[in-house]
C-alpha atoms as a PDB file:
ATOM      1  CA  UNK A   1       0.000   0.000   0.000  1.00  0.00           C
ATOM      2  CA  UNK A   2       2.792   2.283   1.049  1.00  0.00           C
ATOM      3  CA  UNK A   3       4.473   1.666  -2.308  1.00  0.00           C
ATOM      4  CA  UNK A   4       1.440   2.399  -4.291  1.00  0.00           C
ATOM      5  CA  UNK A   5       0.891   5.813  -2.764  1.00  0.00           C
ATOM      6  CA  UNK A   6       5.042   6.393  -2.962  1.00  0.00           C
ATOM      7  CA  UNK A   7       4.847   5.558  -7.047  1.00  0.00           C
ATOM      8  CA  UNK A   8       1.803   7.587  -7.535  1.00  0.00           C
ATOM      9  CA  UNK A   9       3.142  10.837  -5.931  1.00  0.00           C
ATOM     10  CA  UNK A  10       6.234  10.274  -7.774  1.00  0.00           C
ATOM     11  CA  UNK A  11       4.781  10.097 -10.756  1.00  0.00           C
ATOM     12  CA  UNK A  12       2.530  12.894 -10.386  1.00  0.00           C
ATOM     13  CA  UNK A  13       5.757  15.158  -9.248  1.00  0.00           C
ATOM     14  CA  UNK A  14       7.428  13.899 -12.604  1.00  0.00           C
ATOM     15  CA  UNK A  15       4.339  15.123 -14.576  1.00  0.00           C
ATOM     16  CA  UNK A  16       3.604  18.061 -13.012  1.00  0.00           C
ATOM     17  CA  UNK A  17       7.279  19.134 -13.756  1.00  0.00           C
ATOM     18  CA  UNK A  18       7.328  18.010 -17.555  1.00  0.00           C
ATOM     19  CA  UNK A  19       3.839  19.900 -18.023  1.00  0.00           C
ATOM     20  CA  UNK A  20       6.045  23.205 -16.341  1.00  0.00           C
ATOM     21  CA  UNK A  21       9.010  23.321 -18.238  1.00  0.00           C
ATOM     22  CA  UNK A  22       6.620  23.820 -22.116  1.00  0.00           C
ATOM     23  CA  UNK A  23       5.879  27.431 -22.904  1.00  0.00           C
ATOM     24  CA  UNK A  24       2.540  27.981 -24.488  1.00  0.00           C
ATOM     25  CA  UNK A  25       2.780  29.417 -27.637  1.00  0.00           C
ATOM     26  CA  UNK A  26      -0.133  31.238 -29.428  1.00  0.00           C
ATOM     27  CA  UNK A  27       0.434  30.611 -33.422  1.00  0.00           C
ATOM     28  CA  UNK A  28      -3.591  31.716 -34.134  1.00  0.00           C
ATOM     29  CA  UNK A  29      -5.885  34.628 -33.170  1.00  0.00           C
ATOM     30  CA  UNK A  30      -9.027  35.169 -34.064  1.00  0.00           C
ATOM     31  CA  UNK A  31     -11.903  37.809 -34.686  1.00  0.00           C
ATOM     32  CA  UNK A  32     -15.908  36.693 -33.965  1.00  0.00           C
ATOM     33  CA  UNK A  33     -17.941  39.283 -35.735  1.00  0.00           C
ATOM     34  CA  UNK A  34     -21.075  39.689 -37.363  1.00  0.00           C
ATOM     35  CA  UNK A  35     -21.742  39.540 -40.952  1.00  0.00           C
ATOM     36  CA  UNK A  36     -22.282  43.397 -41.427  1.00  0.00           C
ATOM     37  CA  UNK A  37     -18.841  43.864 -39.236  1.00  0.00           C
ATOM     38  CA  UNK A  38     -16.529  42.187 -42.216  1.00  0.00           C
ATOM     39  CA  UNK A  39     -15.909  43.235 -45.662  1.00  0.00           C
ATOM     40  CA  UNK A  40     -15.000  39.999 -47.332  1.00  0.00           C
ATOM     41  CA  UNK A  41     -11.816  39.135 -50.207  1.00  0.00           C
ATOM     42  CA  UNK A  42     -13.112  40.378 -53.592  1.00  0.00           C
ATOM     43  CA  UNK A  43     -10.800  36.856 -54.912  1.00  0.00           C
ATOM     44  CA  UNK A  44      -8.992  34.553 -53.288  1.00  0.00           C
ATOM     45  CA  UNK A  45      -5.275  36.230 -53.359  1.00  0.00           C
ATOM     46  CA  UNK A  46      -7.247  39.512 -52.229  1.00  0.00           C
ATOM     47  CA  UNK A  47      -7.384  40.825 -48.059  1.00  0.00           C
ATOM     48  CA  UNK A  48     -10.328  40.798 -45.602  1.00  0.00           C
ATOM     49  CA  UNK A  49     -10.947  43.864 -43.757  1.00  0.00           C
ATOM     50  CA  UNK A  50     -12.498  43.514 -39.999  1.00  0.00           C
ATOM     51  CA  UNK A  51     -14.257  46.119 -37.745  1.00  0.00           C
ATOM     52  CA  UNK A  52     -12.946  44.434 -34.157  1.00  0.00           C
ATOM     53  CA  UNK A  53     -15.669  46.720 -32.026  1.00  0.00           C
ATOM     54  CA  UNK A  54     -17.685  49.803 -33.026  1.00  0.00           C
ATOM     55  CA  UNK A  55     -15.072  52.405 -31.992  1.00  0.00           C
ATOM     56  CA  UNK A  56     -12.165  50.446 -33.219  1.00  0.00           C
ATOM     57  CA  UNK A  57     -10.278  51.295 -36.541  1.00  0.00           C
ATOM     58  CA  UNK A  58     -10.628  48.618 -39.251  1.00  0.00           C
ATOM     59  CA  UNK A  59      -7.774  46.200 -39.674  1.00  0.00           C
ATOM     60  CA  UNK A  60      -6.811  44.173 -42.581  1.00  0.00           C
ATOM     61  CA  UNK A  61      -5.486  41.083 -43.502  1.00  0.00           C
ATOM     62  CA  UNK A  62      -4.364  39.222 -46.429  1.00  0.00           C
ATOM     63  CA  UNK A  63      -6.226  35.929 -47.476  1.00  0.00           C
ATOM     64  CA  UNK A  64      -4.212  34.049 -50.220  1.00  0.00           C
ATOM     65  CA  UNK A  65      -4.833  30.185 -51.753  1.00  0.00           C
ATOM     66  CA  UNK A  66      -4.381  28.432 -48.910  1.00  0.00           C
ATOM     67  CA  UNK A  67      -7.071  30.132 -46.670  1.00  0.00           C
ATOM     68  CA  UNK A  68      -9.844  27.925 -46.038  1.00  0.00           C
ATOM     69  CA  UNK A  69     -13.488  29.028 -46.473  1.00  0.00           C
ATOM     70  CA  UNK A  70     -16.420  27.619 -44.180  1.00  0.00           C
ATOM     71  CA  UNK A  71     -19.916  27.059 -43.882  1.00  0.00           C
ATOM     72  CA  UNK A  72     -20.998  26.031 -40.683  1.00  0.00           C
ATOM     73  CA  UNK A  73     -17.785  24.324 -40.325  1.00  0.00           C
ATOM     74  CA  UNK A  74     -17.900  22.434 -43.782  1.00  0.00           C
ATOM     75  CA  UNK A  75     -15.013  23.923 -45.954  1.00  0.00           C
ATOM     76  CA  UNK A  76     -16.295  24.887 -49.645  1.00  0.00           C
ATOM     77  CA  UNK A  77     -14.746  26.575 -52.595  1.00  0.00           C
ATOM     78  CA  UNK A  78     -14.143  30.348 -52.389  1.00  0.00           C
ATOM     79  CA  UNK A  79     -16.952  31.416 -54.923  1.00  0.00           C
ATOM     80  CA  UNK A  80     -19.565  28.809 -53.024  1.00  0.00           C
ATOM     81  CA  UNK A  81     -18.297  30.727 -49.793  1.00  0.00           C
ATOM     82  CA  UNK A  82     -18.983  34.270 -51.520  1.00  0.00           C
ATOM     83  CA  UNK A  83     -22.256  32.815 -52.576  1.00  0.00           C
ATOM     84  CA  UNK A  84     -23.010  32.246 -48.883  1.00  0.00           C
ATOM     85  CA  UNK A  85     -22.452  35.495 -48.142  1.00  0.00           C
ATOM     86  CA  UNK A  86     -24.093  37.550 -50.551  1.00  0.00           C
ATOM     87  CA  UNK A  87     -27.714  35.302 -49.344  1.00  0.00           C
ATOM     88  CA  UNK A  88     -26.906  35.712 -45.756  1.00  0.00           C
ATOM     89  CA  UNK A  89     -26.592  39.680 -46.233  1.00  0.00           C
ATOM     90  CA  UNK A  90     -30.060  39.891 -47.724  1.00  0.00           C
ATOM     91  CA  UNK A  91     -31.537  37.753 -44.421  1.00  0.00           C
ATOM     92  CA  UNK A  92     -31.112  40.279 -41.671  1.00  0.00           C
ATOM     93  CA  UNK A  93     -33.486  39.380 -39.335  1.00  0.00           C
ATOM     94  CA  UNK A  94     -31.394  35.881 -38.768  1.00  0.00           C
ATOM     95  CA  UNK A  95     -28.126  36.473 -37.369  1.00  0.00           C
ATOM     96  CA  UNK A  96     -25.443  35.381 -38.853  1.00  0.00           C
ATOM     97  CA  UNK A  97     -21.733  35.056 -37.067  1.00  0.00           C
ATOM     98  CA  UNK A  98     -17.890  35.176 -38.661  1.00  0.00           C
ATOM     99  CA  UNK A  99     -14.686  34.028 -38.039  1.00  0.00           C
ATOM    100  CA  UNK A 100     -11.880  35.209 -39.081  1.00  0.00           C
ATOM    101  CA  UNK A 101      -8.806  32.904 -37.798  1.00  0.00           C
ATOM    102  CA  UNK A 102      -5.110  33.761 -38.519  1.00  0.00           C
ATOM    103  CA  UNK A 103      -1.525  33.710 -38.137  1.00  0.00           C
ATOM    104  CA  UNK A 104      -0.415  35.774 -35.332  1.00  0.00           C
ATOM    105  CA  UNK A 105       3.695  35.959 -36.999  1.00  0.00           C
ATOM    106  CA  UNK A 106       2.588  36.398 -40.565  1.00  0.00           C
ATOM    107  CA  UNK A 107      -0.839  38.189 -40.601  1.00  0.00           C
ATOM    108  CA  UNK A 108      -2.420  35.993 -43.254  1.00  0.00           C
ATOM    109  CA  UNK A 109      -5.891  34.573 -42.569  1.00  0.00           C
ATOM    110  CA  UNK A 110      -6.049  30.717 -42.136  1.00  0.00           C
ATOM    111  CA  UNK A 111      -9.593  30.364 -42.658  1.00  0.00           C
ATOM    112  CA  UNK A 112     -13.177  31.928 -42.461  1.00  0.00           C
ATOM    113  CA  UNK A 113     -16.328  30.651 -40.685  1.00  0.00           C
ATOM    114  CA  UNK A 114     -19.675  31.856 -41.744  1.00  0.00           C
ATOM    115  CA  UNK A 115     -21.954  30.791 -39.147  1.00  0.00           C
ATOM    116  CA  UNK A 116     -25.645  30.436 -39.208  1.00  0.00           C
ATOM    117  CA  UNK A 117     -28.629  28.390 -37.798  1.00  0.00           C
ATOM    118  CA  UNK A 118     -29.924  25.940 -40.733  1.00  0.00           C
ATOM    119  CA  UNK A 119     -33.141  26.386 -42.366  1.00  0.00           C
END
């Protein structure tokens, strides 16, 4: 019994020291918005341009081939994406939510998420 409790407090000391010696690291950041908040990439190698708050400046960032586009989490093609847009713009009664994820070191957005309760 005694060696039981011994091994498990050693182990937990060796854990608990591993876990404290690895920095966290943030590589993403991220913007939730709403729809009327974001002015979108007019094509795929264009920039996205974000309104953070109401009294904030807007800030911009590059999108480029590899960003991925998102509907309710289900990647599609940029002009299906665009699509998407332009119909949730014209239904403003239902809300409709963005992300915009990307790379804290080179600006670039990863990937967009248009979010929006299904029909």
């Amino acid at each position: 019994m005694t060696r039981t409790a011994l091994t498990l407090v050693l182990l937990a000391a060796a854990l608990g020291t591993a876990a404290a010696q690895r920095p966290i690291e943030i590589i993403e950041r991220s913007y939730e918005l709403e729809i009327g908040d974001v002015v979108f990439p007019v094509t795929q190698t264009g920039t996205v341009t974000v309104k953070p708050c109401p009294d904030c400046s807007s800030v911009v960032h590059a999108v480029d081939a590899s960003t991925t586009y998102l509907l309710n989490r289900m990647p599609v093609p940029y002009e299906e994406f665009m699509q998407a847009v332009g119909q949730r713009r014209l239904v403003s009664s239902e809300p409709t939510s963005v992300g915009v994820y990307y790379d804290v070191e080179t600006k670039r957005v990863k990937r967009i998420l248009l979010s929006y309760a299904a029909r």
